[in-house]
PDB file of N, CA and C in Angstrom:
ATOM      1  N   UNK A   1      42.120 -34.993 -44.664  1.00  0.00           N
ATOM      2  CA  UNK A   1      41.539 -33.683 -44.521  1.00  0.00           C
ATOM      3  C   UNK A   1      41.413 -33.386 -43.034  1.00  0.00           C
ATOM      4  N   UNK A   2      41.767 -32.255 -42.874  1.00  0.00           N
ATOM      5  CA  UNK A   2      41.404 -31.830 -41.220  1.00  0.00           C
ATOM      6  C   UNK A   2      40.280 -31.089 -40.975  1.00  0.00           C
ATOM      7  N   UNK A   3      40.288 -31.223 -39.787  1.00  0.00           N
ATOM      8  CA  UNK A   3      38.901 -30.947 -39.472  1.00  0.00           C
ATOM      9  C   UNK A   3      39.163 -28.902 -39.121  1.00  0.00           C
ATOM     10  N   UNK A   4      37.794 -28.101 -38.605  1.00  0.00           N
ATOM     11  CA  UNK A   4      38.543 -26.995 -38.300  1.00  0.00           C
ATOM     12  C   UNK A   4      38.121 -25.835 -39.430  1.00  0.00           C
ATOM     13  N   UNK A   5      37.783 -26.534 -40.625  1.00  0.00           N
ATOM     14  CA  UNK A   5      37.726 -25.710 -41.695  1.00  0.00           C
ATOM     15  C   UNK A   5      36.564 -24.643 -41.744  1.00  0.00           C
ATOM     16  N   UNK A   6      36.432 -23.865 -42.413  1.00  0.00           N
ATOM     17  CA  UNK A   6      35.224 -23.007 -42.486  1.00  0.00           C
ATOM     18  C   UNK A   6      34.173 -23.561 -43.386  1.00  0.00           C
ATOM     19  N   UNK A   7      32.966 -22.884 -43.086  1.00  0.00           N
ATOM     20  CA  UNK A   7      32.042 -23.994 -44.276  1.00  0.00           C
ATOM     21  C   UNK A   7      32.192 -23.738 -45.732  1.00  0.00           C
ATOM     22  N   UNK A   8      32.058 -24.902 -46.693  1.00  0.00           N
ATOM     23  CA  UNK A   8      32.341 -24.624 -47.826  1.00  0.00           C
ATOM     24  C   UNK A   8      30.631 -24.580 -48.368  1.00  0.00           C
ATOM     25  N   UNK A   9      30.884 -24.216 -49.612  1.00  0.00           N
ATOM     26  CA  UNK A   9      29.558 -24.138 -50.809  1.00  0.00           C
ATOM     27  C   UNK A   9      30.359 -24.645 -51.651  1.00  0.00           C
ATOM     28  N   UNK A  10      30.066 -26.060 -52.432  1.00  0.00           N
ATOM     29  CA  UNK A  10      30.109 -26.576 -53.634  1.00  0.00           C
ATOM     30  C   UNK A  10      29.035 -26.468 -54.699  1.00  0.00           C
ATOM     31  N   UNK A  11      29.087 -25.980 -55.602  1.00  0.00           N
ATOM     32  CA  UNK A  11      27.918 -26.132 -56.555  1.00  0.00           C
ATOM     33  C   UNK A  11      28.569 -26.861 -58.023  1.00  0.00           C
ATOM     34  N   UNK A  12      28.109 -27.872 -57.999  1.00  0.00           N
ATOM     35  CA  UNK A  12      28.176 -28.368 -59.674  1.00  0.00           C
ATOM     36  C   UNK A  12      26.985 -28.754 -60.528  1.00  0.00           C
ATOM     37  N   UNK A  13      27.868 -28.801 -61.997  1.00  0.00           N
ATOM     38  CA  UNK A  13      27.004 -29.333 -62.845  1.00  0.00           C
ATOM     39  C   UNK A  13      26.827 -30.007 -62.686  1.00  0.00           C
ATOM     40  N   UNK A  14      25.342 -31.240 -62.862  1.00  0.00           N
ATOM     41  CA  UNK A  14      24.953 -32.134 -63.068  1.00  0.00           C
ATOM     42  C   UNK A  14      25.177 -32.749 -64.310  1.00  0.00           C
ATOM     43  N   UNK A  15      25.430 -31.931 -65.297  1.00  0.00           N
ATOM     44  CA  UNK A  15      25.723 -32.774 -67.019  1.00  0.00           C
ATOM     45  C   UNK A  15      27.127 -32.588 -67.214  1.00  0.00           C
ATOM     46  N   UNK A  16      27.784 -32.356 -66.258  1.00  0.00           N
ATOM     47  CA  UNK A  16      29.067 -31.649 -66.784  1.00  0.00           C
ATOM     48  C   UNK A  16      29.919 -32.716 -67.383  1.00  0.00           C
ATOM     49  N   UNK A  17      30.685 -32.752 -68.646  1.00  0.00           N
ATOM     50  CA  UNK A  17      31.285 -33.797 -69.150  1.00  0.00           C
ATOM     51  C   UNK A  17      32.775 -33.449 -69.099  1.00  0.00           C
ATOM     52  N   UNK A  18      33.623 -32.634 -67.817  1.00  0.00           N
ATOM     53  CA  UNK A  18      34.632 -32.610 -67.696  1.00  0.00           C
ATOM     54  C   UNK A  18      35.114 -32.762 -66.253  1.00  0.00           C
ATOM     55  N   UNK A  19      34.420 -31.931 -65.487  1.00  0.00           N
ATOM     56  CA  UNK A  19      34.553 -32.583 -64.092  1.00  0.00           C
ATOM     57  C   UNK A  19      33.248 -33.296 -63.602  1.00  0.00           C
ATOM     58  N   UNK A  20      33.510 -34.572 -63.057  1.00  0.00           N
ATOM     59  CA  UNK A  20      32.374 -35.626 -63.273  1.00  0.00           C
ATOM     60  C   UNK A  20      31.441 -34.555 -61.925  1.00  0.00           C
ATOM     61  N   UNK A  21      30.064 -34.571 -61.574  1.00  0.00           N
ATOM     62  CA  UNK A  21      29.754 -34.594 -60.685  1.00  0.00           C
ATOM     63  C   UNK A  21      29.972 -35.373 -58.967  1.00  0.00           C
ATOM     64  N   UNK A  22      30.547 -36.350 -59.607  1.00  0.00           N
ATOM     65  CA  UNK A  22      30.665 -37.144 -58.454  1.00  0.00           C
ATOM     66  C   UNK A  22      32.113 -36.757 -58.014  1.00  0.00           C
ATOM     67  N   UNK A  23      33.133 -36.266 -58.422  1.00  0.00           N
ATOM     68  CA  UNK A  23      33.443 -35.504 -57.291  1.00  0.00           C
ATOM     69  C   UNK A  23      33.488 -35.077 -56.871  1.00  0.00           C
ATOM     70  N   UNK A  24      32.277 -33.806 -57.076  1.00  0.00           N
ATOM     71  CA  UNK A  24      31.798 -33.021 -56.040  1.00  0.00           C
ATOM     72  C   UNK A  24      31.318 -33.576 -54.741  1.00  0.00           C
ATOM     73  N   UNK A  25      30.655 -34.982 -54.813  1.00  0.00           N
ATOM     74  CA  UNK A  25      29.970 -35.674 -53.944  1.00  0.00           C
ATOM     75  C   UNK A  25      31.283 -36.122 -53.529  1.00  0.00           C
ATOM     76  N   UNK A  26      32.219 -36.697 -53.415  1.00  0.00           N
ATOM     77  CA  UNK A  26      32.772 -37.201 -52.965  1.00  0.00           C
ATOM     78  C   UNK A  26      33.858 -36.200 -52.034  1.00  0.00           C
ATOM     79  N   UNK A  27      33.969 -35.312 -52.449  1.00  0.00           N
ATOM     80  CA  UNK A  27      34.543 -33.947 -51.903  1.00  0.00           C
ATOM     81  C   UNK A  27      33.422 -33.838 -50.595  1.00  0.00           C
ATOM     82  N   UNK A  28      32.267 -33.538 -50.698  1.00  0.00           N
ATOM     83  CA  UNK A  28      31.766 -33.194 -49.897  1.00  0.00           C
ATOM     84  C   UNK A  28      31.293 -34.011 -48.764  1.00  0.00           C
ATOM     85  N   UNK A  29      31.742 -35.251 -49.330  1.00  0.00           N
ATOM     86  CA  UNK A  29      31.776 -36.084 -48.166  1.00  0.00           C
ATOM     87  C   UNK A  29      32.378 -35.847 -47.549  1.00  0.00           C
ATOM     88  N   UNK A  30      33.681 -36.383 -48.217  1.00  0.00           N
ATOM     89  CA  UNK A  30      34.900 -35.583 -47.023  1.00  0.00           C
ATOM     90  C   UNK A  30      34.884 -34.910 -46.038  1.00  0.00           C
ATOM     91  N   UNK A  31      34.741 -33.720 -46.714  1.00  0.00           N
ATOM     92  CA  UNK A  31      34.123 -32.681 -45.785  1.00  0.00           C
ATOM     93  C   UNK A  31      33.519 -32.813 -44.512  1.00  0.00           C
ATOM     94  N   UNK A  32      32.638 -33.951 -44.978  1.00  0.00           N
ATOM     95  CA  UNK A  32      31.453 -33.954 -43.616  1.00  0.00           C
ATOM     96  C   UNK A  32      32.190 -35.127 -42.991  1.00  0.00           C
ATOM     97  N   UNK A  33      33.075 -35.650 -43.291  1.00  0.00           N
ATOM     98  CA  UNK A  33      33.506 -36.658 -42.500  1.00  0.00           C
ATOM     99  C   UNK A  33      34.587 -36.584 -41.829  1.00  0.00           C
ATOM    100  N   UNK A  34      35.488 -35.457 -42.320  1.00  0.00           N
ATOM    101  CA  UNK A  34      35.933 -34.252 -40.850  1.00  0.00           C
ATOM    102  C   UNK A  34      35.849 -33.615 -40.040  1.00  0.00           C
ATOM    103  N   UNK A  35      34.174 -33.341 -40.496  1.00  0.00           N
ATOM    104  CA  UNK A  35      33.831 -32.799 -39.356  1.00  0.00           C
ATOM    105  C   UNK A  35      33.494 -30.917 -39.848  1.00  0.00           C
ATOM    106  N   UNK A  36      33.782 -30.983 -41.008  1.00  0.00           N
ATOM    107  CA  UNK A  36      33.985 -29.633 -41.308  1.00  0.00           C
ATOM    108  C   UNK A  36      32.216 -29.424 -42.369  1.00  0.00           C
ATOM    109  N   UNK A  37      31.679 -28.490 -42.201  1.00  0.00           N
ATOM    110  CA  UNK A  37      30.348 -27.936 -42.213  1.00  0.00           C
ATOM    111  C   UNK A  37      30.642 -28.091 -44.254  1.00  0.00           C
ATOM    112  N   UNK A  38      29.504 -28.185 -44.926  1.00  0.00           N
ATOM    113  CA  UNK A  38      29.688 -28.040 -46.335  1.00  0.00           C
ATOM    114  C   UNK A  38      28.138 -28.485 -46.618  1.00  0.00           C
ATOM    115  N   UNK A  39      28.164 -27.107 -48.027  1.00  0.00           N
ATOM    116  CA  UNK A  39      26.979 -27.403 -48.830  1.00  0.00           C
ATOM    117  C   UNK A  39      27.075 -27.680 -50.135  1.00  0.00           C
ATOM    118  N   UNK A  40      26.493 -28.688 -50.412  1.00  0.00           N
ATOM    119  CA  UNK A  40      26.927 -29.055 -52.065  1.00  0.00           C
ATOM    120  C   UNK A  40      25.037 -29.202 -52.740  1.00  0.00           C
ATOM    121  N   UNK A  41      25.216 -27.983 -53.891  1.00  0.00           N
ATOM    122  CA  UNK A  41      24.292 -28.337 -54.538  1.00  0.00           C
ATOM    123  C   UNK A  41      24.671 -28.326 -55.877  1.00  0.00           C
ATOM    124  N   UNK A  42      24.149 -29.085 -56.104  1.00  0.00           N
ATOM    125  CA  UNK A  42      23.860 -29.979 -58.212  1.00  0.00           C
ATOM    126  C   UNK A  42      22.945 -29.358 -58.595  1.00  0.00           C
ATOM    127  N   UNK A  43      22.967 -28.878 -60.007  1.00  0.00           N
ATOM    128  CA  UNK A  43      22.276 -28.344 -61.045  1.00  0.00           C
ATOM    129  C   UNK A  43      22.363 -29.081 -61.887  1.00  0.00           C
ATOM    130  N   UNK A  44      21.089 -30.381 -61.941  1.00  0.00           N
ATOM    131  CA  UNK A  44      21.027 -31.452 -62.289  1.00  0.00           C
ATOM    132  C   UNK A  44      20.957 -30.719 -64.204  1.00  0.00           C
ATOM    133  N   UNK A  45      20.549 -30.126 -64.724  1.00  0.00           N
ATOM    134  CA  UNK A  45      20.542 -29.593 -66.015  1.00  0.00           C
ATOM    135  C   UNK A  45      21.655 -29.132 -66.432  1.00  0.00           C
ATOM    136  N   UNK A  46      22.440 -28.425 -65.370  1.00  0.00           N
ATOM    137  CA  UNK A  46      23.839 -27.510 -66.372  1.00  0.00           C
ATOM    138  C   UNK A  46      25.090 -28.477 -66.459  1.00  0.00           C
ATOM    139  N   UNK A  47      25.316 -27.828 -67.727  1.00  0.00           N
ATOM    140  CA  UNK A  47      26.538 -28.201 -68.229  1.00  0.00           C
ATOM    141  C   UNK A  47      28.212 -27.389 -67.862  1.00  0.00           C
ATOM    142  N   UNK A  48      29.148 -27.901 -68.031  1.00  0.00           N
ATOM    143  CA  UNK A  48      30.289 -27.244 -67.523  1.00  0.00           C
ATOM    144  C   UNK A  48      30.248 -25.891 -68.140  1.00  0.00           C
ATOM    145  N   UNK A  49      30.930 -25.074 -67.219  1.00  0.00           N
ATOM    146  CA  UNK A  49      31.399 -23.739 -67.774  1.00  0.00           C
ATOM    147  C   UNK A  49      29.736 -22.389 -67.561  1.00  0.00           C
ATOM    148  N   UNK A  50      28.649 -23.462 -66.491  1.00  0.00           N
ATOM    149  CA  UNK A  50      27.498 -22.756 -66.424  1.00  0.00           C
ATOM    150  C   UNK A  50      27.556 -21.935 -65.648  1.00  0.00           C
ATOM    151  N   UNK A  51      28.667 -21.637 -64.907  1.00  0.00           N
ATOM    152  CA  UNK A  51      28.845 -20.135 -64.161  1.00  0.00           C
ATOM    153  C   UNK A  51      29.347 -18.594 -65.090  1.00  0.00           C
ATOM    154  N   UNK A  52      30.077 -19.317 -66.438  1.00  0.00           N
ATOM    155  CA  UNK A  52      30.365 -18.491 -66.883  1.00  0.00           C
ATOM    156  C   UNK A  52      29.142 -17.069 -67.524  1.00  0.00           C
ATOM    157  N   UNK A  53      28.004 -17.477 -67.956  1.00  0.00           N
ATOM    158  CA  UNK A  53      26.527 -16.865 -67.721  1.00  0.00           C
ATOM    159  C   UNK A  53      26.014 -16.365 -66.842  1.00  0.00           C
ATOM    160  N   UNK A  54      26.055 -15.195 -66.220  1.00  0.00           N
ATOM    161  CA  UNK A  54      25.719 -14.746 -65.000  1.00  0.00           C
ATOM    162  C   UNK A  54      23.952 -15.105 -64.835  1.00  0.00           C
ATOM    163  N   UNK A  55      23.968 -14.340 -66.084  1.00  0.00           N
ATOM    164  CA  UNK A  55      22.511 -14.139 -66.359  1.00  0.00           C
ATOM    165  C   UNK A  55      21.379 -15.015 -66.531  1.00  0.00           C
ATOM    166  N   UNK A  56      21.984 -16.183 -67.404  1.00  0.00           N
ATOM    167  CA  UNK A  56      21.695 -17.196 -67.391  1.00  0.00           C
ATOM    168  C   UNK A  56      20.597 -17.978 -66.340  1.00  0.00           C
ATOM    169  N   UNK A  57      19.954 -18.886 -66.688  1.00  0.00           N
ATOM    170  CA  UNK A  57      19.579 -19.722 -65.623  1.00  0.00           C
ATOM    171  C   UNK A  57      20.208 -20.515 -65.004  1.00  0.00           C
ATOM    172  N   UNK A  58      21.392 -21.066 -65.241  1.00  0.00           N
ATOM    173  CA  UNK A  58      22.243 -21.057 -64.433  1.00  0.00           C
ATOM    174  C   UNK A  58      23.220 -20.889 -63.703  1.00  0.00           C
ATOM    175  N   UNK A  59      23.531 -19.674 -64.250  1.00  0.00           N
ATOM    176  CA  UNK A  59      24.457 -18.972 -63.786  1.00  0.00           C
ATOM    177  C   UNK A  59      23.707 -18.109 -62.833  1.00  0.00           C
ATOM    178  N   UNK A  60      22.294 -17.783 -62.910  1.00  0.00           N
ATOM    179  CA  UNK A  60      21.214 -17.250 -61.677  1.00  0.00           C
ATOM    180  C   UNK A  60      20.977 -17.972 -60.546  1.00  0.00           C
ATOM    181  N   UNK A  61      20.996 -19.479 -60.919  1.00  0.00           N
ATOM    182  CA  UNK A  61      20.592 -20.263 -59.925  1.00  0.00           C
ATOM    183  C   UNK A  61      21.992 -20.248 -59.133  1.00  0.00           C
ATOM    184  N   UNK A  62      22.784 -20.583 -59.411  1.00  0.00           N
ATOM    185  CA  UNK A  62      24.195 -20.537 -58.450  1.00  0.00           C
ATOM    186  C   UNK A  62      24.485 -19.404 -57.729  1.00  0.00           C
ATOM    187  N   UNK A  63      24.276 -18.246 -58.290  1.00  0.00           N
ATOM    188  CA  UNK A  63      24.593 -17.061 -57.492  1.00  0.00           C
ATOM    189  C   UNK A  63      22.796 -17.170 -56.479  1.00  0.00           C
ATOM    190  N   UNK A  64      22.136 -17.593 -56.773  1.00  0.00           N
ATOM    191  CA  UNK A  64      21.273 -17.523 -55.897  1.00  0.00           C
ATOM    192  C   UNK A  64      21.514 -18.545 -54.539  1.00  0.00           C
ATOM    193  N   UNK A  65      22.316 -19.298 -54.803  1.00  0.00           N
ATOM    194  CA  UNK A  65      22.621 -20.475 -53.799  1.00  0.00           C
ATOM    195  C   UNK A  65      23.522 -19.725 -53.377  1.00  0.00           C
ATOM    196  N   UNK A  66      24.691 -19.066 -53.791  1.00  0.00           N
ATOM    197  CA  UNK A  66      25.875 -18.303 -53.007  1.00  0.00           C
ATOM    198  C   UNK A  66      25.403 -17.697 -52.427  1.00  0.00           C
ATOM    199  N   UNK A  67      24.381 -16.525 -52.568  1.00  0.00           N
ATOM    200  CA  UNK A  67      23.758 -15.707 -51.445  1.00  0.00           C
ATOM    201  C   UNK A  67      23.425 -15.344 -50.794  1.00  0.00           C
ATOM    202  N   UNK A  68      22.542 -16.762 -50.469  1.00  0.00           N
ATOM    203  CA  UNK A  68      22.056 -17.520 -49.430  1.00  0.00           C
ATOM    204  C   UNK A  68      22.777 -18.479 -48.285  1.00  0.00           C
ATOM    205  N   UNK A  69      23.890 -18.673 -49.275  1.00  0.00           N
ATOM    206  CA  UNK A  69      24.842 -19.548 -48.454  1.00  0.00           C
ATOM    207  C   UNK A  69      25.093 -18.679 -47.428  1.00  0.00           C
ATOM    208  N   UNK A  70      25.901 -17.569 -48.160  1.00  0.00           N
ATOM    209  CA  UNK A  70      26.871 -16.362 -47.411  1.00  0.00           C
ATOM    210  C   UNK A  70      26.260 -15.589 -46.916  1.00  0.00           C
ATOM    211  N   UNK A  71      24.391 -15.729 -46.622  1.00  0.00           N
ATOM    212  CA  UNK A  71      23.797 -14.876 -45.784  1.00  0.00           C
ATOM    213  C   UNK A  71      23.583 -15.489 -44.705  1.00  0.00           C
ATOM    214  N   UNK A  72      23.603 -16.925 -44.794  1.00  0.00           N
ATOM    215  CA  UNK A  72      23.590 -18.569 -43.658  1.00  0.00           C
ATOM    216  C   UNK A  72      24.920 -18.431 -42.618  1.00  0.00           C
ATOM    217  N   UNK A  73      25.767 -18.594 -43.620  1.00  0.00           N
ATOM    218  CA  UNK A  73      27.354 -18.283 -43.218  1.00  0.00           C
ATOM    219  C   UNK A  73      27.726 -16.796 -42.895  1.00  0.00           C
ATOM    220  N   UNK A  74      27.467 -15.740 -43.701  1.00  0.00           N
ATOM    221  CA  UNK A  74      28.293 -14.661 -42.718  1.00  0.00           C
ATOM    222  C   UNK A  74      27.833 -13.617 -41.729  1.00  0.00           C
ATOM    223  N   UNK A  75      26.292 -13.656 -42.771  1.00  0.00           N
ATOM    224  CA  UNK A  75      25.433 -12.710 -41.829  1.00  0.00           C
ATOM    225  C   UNK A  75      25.643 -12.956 -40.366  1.00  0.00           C
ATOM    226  N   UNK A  76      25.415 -14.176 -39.791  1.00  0.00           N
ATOM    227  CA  UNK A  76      25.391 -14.203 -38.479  1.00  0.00           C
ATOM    228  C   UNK A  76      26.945 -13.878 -37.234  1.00  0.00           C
ATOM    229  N   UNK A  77      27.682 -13.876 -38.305  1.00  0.00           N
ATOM    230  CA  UNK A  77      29.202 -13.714 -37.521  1.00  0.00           C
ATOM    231  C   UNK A  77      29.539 -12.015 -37.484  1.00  0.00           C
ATOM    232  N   UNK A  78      28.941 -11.308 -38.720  1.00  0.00           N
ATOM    233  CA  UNK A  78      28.887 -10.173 -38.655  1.00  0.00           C
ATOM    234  C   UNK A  78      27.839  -9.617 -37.741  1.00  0.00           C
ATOM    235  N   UNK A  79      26.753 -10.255 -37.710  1.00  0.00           N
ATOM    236  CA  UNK A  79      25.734  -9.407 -36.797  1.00  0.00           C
ATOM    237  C   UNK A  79      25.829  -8.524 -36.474  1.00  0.00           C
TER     238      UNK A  79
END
């Protein structure tokens, strides 16, 4: 992986029984071990496919982490 990248937002399930959580963690190591900026948060309760629910509680909680991400991340470049 090269370094250089823009920051990422990972969010996974924590129960998910198709993509393990841990490679999210392991992705986001990466990440940080290029050198390249990344946020990874787990939703230790949801199960795969929990974005598909907007409304949802977890599909709320993720867009609430995106929002924040991209107000961390873009707000300040737009200023």
């Amino acid at each position: 992986m090269r370094g250089g990248l823009p920051p990422s937002l990972l969010v996974y399930a924590g129960r998910d029984h198709m993509v393990l959580p841990r490679f999210g963690r392991e992705a986001a190591a990466a990440l940080r071990a290029a050198g390249s900026p990344v946020a990874y948060v787990e939703l230790p309760w949801a199960e795969h496919g929990f974005d598909h629910a907007p409304l949802g509680p977890d599909g709320a909680a993720a867009l609430y982490v995106a929002e924040r991400f991209l107000a961390r991340e873009v707000d300040p470049v737009l200023g």
